[in-house]
Protein backbone atom coordinates (compact mmCIF):
# COMPACT_ATOMS: atom_id res chain seq x y z
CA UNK A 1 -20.35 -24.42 -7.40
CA UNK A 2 -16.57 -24.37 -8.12
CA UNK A 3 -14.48 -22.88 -5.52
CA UNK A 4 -13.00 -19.60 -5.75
CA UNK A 5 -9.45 -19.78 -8.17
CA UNK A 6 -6.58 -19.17 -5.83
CA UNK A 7 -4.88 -17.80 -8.12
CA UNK A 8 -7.06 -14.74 -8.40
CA UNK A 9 -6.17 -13.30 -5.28
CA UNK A 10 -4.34 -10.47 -5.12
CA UNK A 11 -2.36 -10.75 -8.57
CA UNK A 12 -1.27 -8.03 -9.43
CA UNK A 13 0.29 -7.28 -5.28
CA UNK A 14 2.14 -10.48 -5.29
CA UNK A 15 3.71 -9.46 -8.43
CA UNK A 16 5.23 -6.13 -7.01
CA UNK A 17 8.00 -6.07 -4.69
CA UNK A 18 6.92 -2.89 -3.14
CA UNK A 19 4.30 -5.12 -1.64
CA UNK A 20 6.04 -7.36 0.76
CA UNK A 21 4.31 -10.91 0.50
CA UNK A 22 4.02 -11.53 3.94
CA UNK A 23 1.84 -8.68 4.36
CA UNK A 24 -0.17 -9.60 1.42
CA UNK A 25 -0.74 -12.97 2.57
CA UNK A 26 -2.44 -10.93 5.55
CA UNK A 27 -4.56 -9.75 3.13
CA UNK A 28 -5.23 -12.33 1.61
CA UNK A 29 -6.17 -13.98 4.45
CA UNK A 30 -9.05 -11.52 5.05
CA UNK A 31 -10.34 -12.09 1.59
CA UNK A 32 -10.53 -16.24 1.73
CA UNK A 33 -12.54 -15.62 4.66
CA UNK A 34 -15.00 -14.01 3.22
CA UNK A 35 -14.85 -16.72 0.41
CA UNK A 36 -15.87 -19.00 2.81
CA UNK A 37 -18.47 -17.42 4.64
CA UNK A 38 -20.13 -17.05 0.98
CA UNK A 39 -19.44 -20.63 0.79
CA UNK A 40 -20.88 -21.84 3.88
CA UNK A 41 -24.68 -21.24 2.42
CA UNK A 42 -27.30 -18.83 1.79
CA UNK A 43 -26.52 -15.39 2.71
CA UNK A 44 -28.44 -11.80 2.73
CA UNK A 45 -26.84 -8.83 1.00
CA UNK A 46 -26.84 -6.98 4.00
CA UNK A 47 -24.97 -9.82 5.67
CA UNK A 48 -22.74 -10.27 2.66
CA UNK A 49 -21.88 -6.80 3.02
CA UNK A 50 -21.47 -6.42 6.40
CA UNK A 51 -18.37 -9.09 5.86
CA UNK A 52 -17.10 -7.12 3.61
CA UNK A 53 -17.30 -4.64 5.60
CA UNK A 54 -15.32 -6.61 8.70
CA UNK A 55 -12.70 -7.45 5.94
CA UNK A 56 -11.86 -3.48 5.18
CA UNK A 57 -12.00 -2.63 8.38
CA UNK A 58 -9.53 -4.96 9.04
CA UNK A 59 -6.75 -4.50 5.95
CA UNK A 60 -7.53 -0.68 7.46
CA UNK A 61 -5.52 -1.88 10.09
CA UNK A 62 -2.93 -3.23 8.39
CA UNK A 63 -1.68 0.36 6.77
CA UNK A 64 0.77 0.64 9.79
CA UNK A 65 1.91 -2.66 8.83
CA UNK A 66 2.89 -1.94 5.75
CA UNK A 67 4.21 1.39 6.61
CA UNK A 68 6.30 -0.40 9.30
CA UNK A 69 7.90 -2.69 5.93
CA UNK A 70 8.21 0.48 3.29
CA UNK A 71 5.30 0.03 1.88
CA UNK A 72 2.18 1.03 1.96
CA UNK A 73 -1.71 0.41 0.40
CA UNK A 74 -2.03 2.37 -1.91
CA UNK A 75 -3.62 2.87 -5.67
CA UNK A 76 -2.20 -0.55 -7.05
CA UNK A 77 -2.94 -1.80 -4.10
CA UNK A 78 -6.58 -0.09 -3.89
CA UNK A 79 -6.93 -1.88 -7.40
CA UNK A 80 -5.72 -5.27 -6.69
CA UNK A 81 -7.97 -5.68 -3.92
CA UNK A 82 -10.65 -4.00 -5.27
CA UNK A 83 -10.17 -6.59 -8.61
CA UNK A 84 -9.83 -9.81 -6.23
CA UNK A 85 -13.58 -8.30 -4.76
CA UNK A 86 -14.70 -8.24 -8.20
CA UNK A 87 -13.81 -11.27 -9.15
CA UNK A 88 -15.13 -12.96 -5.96
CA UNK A 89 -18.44 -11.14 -6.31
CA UNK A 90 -18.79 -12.33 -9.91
CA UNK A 91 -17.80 -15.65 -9.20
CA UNK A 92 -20.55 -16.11 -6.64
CA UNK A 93 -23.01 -14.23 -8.43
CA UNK A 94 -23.81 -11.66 -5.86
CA UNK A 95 -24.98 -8.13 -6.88
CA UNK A 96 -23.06 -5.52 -4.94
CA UNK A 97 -21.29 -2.89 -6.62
CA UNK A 98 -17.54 -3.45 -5.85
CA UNK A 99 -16.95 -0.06 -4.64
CA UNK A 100 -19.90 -0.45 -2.32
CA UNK A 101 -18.70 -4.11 -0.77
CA UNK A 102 -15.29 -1.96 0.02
CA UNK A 103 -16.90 1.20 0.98
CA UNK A 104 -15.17 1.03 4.35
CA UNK A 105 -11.59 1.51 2.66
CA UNK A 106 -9.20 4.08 4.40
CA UNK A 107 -6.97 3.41 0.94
């Protein structure tokens, strides 16, 4: 299988100044590991979505982060990330409703 396009991560984020890019490369970072955990082989649904699930918890954390750099994530942000989730879940064919894989999300 083709690995996940890097330039689908977190498009529309790294477009908007209100989102610093150092703290969206954070993010980022969070969602390329999952990418290769689904990468590394055969995985349940309940696993899948328990990384997911590690993932939100952790950009959770980075709110005061952002707050800490005038920013904050918010709807676009909510939307980006939730977009990059699609796109990863599409690309690896996994069935988990997007909202569901980021169910964790304090944003």
């Amino acid at each position: 299988m083709e690995k996940f396009d890097e330039k689908l991560y977190l498009v529309d984020m790294y477009k908007d100044p209100y989102f610093p890019n150092h703290l969206v490369d954070k993010v980022k970072v969070l969602l390329v590991n999952v990418v290769e955990y689904l990468e590394s082989g055969e995985h349940s649904i309940g696993d899948i979505q328990l990384k997911f699930d590690e993932m939100t918890d952790s950009i959770n954390e980075l709110q005061a982060d952002f707050y800490e750099d005038d920013s904050e994530i918010e709807t676009a942000a909510r939307d980006s990330i939730g977009e990059t989730v699609e796109e990863i879940l599409k690309h690896y064919n996994i069935r988990l409703d997007t909202e569901e894989a980021i169910r964790n999300r304090e944003w």
